[in-house]
PDB file of N, CA and C in Angstrom:
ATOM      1  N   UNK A   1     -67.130  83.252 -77.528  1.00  0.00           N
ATOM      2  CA  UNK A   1     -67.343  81.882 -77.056  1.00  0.00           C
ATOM      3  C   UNK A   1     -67.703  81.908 -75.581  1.00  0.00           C
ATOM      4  N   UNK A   2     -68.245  80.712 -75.026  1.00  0.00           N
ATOM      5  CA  UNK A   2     -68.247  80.598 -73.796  1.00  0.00           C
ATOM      6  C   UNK A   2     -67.648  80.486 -72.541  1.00  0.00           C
ATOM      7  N   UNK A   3     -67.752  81.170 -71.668  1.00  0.00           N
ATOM      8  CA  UNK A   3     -66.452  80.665 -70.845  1.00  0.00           C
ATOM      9  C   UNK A   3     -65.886  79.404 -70.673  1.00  0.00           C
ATOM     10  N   UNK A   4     -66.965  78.547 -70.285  1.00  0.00           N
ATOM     11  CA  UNK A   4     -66.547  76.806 -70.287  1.00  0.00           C
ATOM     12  C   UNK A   4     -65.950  76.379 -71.626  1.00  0.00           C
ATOM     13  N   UNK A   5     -66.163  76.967 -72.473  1.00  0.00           N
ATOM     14  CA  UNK A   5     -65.389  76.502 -73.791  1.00  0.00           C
ATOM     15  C   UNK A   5     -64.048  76.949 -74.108  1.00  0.00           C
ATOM     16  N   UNK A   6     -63.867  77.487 -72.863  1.00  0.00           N
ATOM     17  CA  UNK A   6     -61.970  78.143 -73.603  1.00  0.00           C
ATOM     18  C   UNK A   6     -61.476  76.817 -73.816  1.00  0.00           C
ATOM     19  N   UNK A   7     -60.886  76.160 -72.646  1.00  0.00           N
ATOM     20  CA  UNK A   7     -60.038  75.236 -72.580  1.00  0.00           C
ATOM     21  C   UNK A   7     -60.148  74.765 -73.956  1.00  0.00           C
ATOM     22  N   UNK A   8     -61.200  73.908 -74.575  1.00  0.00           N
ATOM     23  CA  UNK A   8     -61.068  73.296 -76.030  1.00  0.00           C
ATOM     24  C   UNK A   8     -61.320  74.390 -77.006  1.00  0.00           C
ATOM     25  N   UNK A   9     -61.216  75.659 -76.739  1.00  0.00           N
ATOM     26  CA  UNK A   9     -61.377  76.574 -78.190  1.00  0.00           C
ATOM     27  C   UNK A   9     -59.701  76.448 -78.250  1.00  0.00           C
ATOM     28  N   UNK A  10     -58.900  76.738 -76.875  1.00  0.00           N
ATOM     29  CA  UNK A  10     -57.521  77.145 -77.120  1.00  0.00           C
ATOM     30  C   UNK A  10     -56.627  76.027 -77.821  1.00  0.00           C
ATOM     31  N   UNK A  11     -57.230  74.592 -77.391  1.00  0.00           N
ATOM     32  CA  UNK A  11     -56.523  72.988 -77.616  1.00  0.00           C
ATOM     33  C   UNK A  11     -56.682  73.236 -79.001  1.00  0.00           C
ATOM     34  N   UNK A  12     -57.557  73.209 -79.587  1.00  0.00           N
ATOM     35  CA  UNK A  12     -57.865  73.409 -81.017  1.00  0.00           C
ATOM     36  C   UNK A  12     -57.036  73.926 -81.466  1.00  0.00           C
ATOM     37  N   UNK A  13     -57.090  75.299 -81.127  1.00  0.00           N
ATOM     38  CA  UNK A  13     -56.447  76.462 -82.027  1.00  0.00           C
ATOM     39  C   UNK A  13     -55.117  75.828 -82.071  1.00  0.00           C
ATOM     40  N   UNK A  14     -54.243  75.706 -80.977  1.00  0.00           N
ATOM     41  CA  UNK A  14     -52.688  75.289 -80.653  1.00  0.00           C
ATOM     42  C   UNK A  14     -52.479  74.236 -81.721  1.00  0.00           C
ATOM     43  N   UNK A  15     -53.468  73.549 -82.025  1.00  0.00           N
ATOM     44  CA  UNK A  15     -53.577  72.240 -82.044  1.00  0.00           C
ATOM     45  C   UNK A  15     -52.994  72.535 -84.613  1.00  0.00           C
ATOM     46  N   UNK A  16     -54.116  73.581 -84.835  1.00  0.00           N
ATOM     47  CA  UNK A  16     -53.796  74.047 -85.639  1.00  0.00           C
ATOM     48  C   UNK A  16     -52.906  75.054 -86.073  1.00  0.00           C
ATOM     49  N   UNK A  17     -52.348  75.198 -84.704  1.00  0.00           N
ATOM     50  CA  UNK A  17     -50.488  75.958 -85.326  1.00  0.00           C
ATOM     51  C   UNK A  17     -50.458  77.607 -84.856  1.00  0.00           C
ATOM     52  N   UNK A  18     -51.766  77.670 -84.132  1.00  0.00           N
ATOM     53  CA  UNK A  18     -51.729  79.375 -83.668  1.00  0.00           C
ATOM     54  C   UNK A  18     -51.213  79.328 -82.147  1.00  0.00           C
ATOM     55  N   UNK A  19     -50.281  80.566 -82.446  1.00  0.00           N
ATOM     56  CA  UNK A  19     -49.751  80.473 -81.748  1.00  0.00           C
ATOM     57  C   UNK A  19     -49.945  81.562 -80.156  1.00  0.00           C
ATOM     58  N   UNK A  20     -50.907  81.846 -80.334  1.00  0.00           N
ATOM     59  CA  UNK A  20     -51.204  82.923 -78.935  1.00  0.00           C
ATOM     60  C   UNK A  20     -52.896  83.468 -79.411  1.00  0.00           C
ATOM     61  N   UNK A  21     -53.228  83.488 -78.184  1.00  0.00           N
ATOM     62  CA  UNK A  21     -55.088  84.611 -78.383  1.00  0.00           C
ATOM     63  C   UNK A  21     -54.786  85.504 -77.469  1.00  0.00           C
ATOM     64  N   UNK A  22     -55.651  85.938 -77.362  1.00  0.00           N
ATOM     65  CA  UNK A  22     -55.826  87.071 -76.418  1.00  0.00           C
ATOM     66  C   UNK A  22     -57.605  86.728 -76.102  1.00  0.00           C
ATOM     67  N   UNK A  23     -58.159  87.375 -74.606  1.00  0.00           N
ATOM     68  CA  UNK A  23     -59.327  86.790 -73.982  1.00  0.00           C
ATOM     69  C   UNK A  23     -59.438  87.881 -73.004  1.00  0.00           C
ATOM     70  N   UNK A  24     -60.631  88.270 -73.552  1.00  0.00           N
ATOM     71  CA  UNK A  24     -61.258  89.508 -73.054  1.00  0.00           C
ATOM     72  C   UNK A  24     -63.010  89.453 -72.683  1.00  0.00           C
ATOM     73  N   UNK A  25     -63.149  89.343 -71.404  1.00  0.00           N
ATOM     74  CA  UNK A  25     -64.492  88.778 -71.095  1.00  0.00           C
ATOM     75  C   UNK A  25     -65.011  90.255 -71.048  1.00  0.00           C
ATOM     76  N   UNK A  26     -66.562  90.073 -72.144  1.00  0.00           N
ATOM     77  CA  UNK A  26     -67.564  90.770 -71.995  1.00  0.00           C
ATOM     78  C   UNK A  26     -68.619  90.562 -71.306  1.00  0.00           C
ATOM     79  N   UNK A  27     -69.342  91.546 -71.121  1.00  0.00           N
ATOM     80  CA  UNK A  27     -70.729  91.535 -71.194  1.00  0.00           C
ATOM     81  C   UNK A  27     -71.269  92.171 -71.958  1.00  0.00           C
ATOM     82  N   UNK A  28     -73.072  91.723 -72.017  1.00  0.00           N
ATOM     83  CA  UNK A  28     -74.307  91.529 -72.334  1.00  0.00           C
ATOM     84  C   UNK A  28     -74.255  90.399 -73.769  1.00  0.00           C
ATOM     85  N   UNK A  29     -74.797  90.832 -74.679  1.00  0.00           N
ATOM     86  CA  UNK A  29     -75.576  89.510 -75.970  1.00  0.00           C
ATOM     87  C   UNK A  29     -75.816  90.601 -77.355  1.00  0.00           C
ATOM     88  N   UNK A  30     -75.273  91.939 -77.580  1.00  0.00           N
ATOM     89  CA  UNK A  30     -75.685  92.485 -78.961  1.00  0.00           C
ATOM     90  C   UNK A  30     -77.448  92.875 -79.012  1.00  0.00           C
ATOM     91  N   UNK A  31     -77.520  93.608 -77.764  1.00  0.00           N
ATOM     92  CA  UNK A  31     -78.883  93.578 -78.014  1.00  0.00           C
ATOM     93  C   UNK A  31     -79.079  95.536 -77.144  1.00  0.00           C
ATOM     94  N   UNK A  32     -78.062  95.935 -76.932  1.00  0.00           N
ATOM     95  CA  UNK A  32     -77.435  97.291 -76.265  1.00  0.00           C
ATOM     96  C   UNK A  32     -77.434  98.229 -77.581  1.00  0.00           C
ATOM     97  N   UNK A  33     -78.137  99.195 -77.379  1.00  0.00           N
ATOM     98  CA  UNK A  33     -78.240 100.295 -78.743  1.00  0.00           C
ATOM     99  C   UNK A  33     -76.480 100.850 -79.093  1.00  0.00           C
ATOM    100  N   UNK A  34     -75.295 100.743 -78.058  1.00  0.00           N
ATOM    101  CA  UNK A  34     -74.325 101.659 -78.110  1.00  0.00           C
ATOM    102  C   UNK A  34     -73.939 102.956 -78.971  1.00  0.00           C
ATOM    103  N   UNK A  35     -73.240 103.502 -79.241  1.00  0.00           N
ATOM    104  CA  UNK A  35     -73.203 104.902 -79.632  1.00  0.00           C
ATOM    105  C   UNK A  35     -72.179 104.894 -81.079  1.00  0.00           C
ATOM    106  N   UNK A  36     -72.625 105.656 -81.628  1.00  0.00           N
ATOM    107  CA  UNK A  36     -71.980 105.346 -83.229  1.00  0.00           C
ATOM    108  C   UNK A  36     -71.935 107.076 -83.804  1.00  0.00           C
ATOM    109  N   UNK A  37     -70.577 107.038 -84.180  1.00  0.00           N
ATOM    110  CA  UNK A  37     -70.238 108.311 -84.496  1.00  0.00           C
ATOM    111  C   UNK A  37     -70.245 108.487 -86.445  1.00  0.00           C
ATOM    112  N   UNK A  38     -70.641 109.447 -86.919  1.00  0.00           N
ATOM    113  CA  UNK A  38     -70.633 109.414 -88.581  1.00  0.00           C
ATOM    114  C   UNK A  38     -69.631 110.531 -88.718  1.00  0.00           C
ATOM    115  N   UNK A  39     -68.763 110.329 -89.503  1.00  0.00           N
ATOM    116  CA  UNK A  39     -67.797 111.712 -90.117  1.00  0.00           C
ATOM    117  C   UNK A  39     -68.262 111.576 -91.764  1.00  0.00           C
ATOM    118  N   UNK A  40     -68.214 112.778 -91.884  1.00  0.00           N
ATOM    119  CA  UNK A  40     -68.023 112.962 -93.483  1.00  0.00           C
ATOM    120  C   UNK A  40     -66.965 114.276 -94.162  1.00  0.00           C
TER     121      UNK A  40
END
């Protein structure tokens, strides 16, 4: 979500009975090749 949108993502949530998040700001948008491991 957006940063400006915590405040009403969290009202919500509380609002429906959850009781804690956790909020971990990223960066970039899913557009980063990152690295991917295969086991077999």
């Amino acid at each position: 979500i957006k940063p400006f949108k915590l405040d009403e993502v969290r009202e919500a949530l509380s609002a429906i009975g959850v009781q804690g998040i956790t909020v971990t700001e990223v960066k970039g948008f899913g557009r980063q090749k990152g690295h991917t491991e295969l086991y077999r």
